[in-house]
N, C-alpha and C. Protein backbone atom coordinates (compact mmCIF):
# COMPACT_ATOMS: atom_id res chain seq x y z
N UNK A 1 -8.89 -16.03 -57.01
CA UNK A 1 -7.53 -16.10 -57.49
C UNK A 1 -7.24 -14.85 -58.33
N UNK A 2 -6.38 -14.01 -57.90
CA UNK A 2 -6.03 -12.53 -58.58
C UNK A 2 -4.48 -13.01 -59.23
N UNK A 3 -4.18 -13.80 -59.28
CA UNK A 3 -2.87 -14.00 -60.23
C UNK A 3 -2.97 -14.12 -61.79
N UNK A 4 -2.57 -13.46 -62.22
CA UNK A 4 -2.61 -12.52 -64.12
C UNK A 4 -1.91 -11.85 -64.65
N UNK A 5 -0.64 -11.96 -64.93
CA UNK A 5 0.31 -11.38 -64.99
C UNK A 5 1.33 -11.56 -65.82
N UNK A 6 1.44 -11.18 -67.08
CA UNK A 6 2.02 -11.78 -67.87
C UNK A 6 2.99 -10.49 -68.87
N UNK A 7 4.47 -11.24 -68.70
CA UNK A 7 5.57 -10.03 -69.54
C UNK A 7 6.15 -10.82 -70.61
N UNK A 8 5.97 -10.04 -71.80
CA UNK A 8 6.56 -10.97 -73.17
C UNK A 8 7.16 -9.41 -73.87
N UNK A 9 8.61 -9.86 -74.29
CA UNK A 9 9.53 -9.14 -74.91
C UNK A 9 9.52 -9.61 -76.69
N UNK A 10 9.74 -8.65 -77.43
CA UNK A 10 9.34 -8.89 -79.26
C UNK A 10 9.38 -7.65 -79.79
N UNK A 11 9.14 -8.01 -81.07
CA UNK A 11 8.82 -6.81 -82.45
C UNK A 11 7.37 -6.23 -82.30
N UNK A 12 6.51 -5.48 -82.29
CA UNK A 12 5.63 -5.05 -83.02
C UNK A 12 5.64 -5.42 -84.73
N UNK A 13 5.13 -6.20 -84.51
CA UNK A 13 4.82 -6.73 -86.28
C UNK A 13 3.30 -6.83 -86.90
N UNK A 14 2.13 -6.12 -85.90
CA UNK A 14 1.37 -5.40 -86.98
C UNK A 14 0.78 -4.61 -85.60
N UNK A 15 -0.16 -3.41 -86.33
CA UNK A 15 -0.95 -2.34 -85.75
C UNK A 15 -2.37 -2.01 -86.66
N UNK A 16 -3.06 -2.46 -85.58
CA UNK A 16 -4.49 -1.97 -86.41
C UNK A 16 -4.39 -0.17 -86.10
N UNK A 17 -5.88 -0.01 -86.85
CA UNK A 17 -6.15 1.20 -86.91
C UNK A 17 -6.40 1.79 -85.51
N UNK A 18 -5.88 3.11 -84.83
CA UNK A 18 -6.51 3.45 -83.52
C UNK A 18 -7.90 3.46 -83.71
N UNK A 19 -8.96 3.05 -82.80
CA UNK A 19 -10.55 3.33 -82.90
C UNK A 19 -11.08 3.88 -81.47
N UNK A 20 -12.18 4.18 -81.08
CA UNK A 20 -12.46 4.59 -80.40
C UNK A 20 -13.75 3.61 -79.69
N UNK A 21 -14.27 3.71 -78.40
CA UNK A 21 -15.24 3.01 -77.90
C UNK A 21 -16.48 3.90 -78.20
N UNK A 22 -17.46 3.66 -77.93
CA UNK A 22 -18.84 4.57 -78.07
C UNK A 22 -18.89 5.55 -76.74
N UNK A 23 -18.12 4.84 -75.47
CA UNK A 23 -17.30 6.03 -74.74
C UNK A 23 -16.49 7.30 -75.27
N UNK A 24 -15.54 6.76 -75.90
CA UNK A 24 -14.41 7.87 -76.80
C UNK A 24 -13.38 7.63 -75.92
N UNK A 25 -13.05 5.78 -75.49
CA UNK A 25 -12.28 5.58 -74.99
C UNK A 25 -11.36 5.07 -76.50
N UNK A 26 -9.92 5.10 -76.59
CA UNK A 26 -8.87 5.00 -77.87
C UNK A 26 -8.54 3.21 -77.48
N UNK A 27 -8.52 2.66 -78.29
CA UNK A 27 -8.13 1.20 -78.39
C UNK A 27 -6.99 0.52 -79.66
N UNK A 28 -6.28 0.21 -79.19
CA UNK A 28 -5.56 -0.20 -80.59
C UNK A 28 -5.33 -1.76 -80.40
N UNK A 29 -5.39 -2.64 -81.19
CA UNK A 29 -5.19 -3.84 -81.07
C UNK A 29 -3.80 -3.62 -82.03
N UNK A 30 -3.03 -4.94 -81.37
CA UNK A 30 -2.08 -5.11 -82.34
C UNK A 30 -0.86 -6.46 -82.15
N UNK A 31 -0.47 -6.68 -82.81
CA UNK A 31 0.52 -8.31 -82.60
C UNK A 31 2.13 -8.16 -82.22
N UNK A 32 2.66 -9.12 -81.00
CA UNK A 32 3.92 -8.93 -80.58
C UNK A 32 4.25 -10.46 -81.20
N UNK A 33 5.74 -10.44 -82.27
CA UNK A 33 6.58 -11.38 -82.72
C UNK A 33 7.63 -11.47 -81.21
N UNK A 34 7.72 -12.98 -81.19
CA UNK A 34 8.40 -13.00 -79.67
C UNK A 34 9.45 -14.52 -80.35
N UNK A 35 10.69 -14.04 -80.36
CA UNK A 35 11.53 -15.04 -80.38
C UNK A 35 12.62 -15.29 -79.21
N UNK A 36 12.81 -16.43 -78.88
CA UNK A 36 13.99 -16.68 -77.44
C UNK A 36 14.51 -18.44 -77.48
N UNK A 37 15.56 -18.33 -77.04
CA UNK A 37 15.88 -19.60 -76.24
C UNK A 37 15.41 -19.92 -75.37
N UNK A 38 14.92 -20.96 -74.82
CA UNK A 38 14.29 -21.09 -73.14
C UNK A 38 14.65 -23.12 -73.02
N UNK A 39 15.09 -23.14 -71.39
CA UNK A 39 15.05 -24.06 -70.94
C UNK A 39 13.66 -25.28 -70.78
N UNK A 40 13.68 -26.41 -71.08
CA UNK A 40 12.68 -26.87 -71.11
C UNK A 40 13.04 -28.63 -71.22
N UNK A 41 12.33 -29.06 -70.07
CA UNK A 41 12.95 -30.45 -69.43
C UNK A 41 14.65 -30.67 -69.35
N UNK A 42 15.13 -29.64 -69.36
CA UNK A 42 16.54 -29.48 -68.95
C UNK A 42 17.44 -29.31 -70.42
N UNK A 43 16.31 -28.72 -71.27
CA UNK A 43 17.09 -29.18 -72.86
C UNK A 43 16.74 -27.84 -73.40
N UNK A 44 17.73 -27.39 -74.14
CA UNK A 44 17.58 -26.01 -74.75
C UNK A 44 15.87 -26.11 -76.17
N UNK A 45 15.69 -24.89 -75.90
CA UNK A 45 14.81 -25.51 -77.68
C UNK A 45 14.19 -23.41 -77.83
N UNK A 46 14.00 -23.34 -78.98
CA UNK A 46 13.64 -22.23 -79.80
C UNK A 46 12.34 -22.42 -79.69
N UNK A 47 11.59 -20.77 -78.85
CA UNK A 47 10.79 -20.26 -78.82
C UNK A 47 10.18 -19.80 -80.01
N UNK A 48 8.99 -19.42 -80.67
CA UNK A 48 8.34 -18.52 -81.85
C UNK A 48 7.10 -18.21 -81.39
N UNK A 49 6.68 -17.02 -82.04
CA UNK A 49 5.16 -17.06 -81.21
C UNK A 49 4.72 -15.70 -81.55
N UNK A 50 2.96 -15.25 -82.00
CA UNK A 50 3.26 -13.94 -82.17
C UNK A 50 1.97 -13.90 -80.92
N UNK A 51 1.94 -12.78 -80.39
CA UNK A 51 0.71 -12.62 -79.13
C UNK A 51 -0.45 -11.62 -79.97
N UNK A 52 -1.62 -11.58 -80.15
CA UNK A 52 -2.50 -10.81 -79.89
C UNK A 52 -2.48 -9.85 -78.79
N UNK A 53 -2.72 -8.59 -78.90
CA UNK A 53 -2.67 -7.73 -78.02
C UNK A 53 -3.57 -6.46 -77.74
N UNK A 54 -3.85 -5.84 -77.14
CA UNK A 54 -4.84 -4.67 -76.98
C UNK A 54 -4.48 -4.00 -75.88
N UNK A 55 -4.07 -2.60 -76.32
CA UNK A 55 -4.54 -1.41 -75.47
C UNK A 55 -5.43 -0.36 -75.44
N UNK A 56 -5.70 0.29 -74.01
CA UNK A 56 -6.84 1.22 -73.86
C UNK A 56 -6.15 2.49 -74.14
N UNK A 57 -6.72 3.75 -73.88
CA UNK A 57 -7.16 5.09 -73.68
C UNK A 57 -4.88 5.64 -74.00
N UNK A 58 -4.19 6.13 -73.18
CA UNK A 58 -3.62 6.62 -73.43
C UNK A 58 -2.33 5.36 -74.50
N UNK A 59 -1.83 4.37 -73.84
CA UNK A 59 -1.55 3.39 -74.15
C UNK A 59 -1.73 3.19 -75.39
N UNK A 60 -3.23 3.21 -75.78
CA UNK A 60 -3.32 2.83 -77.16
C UNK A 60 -2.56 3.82 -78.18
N UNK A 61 -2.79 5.30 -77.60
CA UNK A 61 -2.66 6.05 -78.13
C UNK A 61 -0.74 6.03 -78.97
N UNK A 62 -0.05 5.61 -77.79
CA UNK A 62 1.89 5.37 -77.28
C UNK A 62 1.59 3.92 -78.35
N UNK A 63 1.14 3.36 -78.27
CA UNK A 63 1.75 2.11 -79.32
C UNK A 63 1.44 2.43 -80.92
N UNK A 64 0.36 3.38 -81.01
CA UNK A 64 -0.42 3.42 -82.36
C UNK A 64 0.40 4.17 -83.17
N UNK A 65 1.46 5.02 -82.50
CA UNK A 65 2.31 5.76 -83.25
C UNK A 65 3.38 5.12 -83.47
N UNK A 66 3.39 3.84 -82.84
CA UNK A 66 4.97 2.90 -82.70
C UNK A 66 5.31 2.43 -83.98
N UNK A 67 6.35 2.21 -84.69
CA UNK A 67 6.92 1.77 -86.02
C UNK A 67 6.83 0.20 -85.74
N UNK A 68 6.32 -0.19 -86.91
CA UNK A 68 6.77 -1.81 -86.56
C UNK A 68 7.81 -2.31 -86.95
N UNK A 69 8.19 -3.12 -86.22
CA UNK A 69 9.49 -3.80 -86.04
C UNK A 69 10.27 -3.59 -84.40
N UNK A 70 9.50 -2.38 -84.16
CA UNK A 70 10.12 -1.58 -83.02
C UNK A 70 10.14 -2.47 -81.79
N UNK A 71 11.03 -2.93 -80.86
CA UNK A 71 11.26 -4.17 -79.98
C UNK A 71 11.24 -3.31 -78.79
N UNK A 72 10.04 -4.08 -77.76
CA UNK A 72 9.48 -3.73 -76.66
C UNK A 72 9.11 -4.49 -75.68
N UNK A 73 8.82 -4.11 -74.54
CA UNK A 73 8.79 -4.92 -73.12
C UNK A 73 7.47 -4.83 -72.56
N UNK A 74 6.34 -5.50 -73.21
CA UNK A 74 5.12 -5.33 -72.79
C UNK A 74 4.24 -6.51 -71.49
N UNK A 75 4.01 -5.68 -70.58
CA UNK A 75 3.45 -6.20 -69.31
C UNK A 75 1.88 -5.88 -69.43
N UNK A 76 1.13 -6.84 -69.11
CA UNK A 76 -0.41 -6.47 -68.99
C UNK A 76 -0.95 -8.16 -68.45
N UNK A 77 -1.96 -8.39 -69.12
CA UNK A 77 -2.73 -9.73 -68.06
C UNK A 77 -3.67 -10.47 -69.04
N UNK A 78 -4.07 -11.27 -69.35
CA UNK A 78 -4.43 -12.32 -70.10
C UNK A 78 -6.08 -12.17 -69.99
N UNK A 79 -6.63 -12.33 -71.15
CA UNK A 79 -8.09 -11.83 -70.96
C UNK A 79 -8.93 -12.77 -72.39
N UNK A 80 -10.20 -13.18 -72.59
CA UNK A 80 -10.47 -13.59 -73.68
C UNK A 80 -11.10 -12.28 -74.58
N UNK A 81 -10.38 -12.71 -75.97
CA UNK A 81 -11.11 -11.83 -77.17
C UNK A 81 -12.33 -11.28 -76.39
N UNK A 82 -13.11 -11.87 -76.43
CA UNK A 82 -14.57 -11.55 -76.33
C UNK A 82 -15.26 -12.57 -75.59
N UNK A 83 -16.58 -12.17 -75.07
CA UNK A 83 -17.43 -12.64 -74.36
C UNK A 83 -17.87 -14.22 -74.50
N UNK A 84 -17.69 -14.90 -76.01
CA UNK A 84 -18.07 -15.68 -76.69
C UNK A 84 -16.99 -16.62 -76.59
N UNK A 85 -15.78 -15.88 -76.84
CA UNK A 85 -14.34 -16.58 -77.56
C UNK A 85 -13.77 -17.10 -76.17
N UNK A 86 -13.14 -18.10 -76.97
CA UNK A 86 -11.95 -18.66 -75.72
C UNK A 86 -10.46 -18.26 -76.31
N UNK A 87 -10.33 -17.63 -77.06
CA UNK A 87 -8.94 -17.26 -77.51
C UNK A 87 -8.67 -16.33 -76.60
N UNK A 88 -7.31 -15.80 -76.22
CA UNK A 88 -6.70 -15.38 -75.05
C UNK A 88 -5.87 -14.13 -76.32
N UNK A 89 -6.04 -12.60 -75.53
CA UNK A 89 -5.49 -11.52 -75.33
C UNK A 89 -5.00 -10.50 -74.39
N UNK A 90 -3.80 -10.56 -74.85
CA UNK A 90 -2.78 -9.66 -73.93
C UNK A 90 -2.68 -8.30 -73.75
N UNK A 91 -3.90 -7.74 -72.49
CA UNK A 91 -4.40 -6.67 -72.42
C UNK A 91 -3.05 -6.04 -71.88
N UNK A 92 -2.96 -4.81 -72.56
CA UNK A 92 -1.16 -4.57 -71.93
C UNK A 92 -1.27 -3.30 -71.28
N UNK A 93 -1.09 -2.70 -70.18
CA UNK A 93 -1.07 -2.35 -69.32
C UNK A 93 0.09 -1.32 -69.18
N UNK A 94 1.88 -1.74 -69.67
CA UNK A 94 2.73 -1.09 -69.59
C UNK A 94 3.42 -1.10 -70.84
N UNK A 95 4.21 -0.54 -71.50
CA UNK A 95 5.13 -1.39 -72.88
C UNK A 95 6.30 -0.04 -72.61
N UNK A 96 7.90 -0.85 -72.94
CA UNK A 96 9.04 -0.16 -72.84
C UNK A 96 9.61 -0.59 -74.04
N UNK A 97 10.20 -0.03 -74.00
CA UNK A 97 11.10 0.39 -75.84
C UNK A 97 12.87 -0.32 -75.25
N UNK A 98 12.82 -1.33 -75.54
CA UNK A 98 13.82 -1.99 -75.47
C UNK A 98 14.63 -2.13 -76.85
């Protein structure tokens, strides 16, 4: 099953430090605030939510300079923290400045 695909629109409301891999690949983790209306059993109701997030090599590089607050259109695919963890991060892949 290759279906993984996930687009969430928000603030940048925090940015870690850029770091590097023991490659000298650039990584930045950082959190998307996501607020909306959405349909649900046919009844309106208020979305909240902030995502965990991580990008690689150039990517990291385009968000790490980003201001927070700054509202963006980030596409990438669902992955766990780590090897161990079952918590879910939003490896992001594309992000637009909406």
């Amino acid at each position: 099953m290759n279906c993984n695909q996930t687009v969430i629109c928000g603030r940048i409301i925090e940015i870690g430090s850029l770091r590097y891999t023991p490659a000298g690949v650039a990584v930045a983790e950082f959190k998307i605030g996501h607020v909306s209306r959405q349909i649900e059993a046919g009844m309106p109701r208020k979305v909240e939510c902030e995502i965990s997030a991580v990008a690689l090599a150039q990517m990291a590089e385009t968000i790490s300079s980003m201001a927070l607050g700054t509202k963006v259109k980030s596409t990438g695919f669902l992955a766990k923290r780590s090897r161990m963890s079952l918590q879910l991060v939003l490896h992001v892949n594309n992000i637009d400045l909406i």
